[in-house]
Protein backbone atom coordinates (compact mmCIF):
# COMPACT_ATOMS: atom_id res chain seq x y z
CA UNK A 1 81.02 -8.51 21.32
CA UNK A 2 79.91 -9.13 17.75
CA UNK A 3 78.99 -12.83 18.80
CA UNK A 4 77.62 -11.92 21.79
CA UNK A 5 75.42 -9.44 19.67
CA UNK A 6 74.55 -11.91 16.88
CA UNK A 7 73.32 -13.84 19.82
CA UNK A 8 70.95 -11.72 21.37
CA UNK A 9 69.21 -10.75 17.76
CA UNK A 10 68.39 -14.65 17.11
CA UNK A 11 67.48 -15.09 20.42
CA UNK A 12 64.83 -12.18 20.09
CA UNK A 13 63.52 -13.44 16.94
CA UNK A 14 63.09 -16.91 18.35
CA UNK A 15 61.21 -14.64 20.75
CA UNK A 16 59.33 -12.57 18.97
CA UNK A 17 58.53 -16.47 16.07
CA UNK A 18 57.52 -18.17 19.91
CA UNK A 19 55.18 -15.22 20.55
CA UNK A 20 53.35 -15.03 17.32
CA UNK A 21 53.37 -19.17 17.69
CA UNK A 22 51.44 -18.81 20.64
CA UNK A 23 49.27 -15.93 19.70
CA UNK A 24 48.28 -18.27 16.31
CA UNK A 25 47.39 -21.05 18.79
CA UNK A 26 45.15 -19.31 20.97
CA UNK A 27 43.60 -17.38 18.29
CA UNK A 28 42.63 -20.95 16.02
CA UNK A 29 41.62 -22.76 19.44
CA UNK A 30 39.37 -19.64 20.27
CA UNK A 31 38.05 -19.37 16.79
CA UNK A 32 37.26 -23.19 16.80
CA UNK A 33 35.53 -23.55 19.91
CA UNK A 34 33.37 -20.74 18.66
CA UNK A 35 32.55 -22.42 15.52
CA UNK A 36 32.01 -25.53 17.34
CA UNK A 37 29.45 -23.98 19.43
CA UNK A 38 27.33 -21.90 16.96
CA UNK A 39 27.29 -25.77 14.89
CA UNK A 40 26.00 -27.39 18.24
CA UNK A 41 23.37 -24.71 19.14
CA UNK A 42 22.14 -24.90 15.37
CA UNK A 43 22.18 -28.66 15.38
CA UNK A 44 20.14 -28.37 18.63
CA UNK A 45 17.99 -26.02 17.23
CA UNK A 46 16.51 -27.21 13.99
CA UNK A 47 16.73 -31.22 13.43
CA UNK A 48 13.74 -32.08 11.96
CA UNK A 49 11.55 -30.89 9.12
CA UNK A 50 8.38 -32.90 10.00
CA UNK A 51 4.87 -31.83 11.71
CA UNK A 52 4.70 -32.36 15.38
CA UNK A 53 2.17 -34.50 16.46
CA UNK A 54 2.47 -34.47 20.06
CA UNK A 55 3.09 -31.51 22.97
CA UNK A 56 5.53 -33.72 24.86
CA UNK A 57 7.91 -33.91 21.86
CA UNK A 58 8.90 -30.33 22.14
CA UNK A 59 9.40 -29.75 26.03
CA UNK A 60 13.10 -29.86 26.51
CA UNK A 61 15.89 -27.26 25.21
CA UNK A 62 17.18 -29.10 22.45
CA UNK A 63 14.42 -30.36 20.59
CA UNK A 64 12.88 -31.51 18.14
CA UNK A 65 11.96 -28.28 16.60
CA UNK A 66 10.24 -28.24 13.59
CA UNK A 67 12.62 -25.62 11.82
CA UNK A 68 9.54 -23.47 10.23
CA UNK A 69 7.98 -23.22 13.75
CA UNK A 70 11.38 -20.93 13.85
CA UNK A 71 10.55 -19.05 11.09
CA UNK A 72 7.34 -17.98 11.91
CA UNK A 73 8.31 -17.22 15.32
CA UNK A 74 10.87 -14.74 14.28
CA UNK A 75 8.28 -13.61 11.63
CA UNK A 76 5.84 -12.29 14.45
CA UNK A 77 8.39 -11.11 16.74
CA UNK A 78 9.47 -8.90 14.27
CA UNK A 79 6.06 -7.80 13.89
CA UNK A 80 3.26 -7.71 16.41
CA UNK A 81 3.94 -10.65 18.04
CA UNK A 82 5.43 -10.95 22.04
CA UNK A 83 7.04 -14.22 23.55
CA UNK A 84 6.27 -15.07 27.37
CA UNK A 85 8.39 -16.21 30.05
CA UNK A 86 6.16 -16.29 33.26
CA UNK A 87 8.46 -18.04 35.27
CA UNK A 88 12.02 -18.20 35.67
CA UNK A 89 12.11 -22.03 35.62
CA UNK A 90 9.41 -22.33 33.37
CA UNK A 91 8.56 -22.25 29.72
CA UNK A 92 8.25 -19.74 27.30
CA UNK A 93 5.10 -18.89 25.11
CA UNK A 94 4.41 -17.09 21.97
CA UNK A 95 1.33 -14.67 22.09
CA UNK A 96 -0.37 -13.57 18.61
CA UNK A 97 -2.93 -11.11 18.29
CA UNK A 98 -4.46 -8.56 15.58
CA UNK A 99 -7.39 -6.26 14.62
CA UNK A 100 -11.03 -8.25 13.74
CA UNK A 101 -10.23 -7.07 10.36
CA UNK A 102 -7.12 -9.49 9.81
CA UNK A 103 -9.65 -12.62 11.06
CA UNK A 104 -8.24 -14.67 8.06
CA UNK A 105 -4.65 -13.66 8.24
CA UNK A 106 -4.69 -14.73 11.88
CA UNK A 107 -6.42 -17.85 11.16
CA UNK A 108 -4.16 -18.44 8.64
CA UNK A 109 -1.21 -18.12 11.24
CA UNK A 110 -2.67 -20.34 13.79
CA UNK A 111 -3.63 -23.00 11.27
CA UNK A 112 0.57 -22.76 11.10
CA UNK A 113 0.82 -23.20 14.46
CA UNK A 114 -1.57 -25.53 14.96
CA UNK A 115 -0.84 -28.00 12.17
CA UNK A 116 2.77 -27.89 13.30
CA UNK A 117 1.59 -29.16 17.16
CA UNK A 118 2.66 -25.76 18.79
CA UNK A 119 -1.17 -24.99 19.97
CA UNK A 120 -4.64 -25.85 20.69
CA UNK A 121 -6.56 -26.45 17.21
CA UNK A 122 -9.48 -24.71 18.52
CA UNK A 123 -10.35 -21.58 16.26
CA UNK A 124 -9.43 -18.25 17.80
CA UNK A 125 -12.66 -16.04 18.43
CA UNK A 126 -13.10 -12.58 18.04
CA UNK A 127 -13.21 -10.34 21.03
CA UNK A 128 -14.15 -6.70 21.78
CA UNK A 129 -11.92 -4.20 23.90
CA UNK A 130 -12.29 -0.62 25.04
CA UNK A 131 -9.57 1.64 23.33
CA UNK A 132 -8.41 4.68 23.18
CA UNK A 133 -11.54 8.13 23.47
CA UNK A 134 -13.65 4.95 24.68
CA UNK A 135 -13.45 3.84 20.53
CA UNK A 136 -14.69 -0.22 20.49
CA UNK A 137 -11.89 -2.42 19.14
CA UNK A 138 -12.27 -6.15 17.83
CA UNK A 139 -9.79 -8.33 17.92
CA UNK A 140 -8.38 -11.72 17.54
CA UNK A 141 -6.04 -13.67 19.36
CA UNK A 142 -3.73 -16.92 20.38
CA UNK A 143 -1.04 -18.23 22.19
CA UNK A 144 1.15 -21.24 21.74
CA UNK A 145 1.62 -23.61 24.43
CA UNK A 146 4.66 -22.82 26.93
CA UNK A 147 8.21 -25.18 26.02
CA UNK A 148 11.21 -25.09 27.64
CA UNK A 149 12.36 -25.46 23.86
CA UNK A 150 11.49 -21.74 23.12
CA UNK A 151 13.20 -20.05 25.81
CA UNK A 152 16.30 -19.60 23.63
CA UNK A 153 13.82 -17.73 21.78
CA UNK A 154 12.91 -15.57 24.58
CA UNK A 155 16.66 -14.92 25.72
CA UNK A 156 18.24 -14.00 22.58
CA UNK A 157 15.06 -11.27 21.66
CA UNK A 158 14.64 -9.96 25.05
CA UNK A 159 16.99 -7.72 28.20
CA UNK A 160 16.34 -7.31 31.30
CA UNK A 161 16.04 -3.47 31.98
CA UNK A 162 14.89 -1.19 34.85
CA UNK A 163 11.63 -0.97 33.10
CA UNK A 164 11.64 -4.32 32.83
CA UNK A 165 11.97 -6.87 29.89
CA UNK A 166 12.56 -5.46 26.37
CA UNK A 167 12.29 -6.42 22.88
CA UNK A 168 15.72 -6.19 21.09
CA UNK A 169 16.82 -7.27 17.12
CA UNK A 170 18.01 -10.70 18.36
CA UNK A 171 21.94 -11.42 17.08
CA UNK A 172 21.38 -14.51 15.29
CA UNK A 173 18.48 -12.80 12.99
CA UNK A 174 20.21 -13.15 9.83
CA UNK A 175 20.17 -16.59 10.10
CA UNK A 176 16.64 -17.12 10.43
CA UNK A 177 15.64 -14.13 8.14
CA UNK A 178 14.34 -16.50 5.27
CA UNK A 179 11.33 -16.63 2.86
CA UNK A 180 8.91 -17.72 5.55
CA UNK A 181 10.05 -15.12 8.23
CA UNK A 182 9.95 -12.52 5.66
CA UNK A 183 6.71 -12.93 4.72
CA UNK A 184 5.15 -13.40 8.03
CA UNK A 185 7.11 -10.21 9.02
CA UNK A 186 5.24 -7.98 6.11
CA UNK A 187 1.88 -9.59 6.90
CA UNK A 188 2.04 -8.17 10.13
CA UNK A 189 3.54 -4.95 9.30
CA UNK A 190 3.93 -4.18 5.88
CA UNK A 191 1.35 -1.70 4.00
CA UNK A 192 1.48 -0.35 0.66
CA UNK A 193 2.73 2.96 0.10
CA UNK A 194 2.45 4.63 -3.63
CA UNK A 195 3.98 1.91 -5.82
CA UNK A 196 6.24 0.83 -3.06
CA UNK A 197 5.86 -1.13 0.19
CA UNK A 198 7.45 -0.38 3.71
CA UNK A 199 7.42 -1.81 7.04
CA UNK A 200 7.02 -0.42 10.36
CA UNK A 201 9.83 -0.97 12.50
CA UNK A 202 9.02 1.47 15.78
CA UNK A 203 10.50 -1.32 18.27
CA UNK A 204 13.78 -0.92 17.17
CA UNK A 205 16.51 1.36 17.57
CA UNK A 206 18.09 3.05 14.83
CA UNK A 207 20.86 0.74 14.70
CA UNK A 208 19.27 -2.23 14.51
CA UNK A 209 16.67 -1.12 11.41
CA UNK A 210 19.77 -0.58 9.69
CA UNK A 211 21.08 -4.00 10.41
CA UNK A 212 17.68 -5.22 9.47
CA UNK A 213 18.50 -3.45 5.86
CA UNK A 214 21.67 -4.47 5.63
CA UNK A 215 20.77 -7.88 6.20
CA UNK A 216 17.99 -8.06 3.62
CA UNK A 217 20.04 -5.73 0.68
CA UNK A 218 23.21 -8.50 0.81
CA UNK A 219 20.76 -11.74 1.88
CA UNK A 220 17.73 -11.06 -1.05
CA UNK A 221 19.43 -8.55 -3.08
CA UNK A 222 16.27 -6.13 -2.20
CA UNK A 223 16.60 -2.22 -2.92
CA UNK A 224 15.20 -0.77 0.55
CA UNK A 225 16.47 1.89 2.56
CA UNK A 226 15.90 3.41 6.49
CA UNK A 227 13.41 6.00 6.68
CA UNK A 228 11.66 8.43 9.53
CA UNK A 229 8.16 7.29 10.50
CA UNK A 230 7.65 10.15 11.63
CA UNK A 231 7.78 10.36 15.11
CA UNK A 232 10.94 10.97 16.97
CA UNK A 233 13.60 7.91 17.03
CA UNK A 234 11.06 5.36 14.92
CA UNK A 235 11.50 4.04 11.85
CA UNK A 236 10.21 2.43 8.79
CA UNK A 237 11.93 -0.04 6.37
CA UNK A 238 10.81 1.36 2.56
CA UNK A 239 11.21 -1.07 -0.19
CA UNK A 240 11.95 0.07 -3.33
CA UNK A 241 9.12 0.15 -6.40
CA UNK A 242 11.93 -1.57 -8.43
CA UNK A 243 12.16 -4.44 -5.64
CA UNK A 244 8.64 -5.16 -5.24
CA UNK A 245 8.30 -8.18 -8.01
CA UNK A 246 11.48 -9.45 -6.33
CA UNK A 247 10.23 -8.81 -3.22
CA UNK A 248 7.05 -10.52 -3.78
CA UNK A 249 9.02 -13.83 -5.52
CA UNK A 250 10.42 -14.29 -2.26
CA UNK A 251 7.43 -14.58 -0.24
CA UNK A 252 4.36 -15.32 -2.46
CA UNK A 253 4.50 -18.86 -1.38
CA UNK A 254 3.58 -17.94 2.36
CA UNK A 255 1.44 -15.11 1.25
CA UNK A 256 -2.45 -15.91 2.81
CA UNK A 257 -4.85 -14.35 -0.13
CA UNK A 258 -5.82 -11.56 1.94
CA UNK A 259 -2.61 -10.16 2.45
CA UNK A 260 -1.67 -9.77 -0.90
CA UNK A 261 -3.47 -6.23 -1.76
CA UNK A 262 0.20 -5.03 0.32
CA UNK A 263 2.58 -6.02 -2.91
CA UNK A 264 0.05 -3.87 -5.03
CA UNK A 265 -0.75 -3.95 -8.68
CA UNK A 266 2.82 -4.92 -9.60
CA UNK A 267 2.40 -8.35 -8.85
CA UNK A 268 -0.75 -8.33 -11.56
CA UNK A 269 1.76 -8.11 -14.41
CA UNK A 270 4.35 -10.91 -12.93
């Protein structure tokens, strides 16, 4: 009985070493394959940091993407801008609009566009539209042309709902929240408040401004916080007065001259 019991208590410990064996295998194999594939769609995403001359060089999935045309794109989509998929086989497109009174700022955006290949190089004009109590609006507007190349763009910042297609906060936004994005992003919707500087963030859910903060507190080292813009369930990100010469460090190298009255007269004494 003793040896039979001896037995039985090695032979469930090989058990119980074989399971956690196995579980170690399939864990690592999982975890690799996932690494593998976030490395691939990276790779596929950004290979190049050159100009692109030529439409036909961008009109497949993988490439080559200039990796600011990236930048920028997430910069407007996290502002004003909309992406475009009119067809389920087809391309997607990246539409850019805003008031008359940001002519140069939106200039300055398609010159970006533009000089990278992405669009035509034919200045944007202003139009007129009726708005709200019949009140005349001007505006400004562009598109890029439609790639194939963009649709992962379209797919990881838009659901399909029963309204339809919605913006979301896009998973991999961390990685592409840089300098560039950032500043693009507070051109569009950034304003000055007091000594401070917030941005409105109405598309998104609760959840996902405070991603957006968390992101930017650990990535920049920013003091900003979630506030109520308030209306009911939208938000604004506030930055911090303390954070605004930091803040403006970051971006003042994507800044277009017009834009920079939103950093305030902090950035007179940097």
């Amino acid at each position: 009985k003793y040896i039979a019991s001896n037995v039985f208590i090695l032979m469930l410990i090989l058990n119980v070493n074989l399971l956690y064996i196995i579980y170690d295998i399939i864990y690592n194999t999982i975890l690799n394959l996932f690494k593998l594939y976030i490395k691939k769609s990276t790779n596929n995403l950004i290979l190049n940091h050159e100009p692109i001359l030529y439409r036909k060089d961008v009109t497949n999935y993988i490439g080559p993407l200039n990796s600011d045309i990236i930048s920028i794109i997430y910069g407007t989509l996290l502002g004003d801008g909309n992406a475009e998929k009119r067809t389920v086989v087809g391309g997607t497109r990246i539409n850019i609009y805003q008031e008359g009174s940001h002519k140069s700022y939106l200039l300055y955006l398609h010159s970006l566009f533009a000089n990278l290949g992405y669009c035509n190089t034919k200045i944007p004009n202003i139009t007129t539209r009726l708005g709200n109590k019949g009140k005349i609006r001007k505006i400004i507007r562009f598109s890029t042309w439609s790639y194939h190349s963009f649709n992962f763009i379209y797919q990881a910042w838009y659901i399909k709902t029963n309204k339809g297609f919605i913006k979301i906060l896009p998973k991999n936004i961390e990685y592409f929240l840089n300098p560039l994005s950032m500043a693009i992003w507070i051109m569009d919707d950034g304003r000055k408040v007091g000594e401070g500087l917030k941005i409105a963030t109405n598309n998104f859910t609760s959840e996902e401004v405070d991603i957006l903060v968390s992101i930017i507190t650990r990535k920049f080292n920013l003091k900003c916080v979630k506030q109520s813009s308030g209306s009911k369930n939208q938000y604004i990100i506030y930055f911090w007065k303390e954070s605004i010469p930091d803040l403006w460090n970051l971006v003042k190298d994507h800044i277009e001259p017009s834009m920079k009255y939103k950093f305030g007269d902090v950035i007179s004494n940097i």
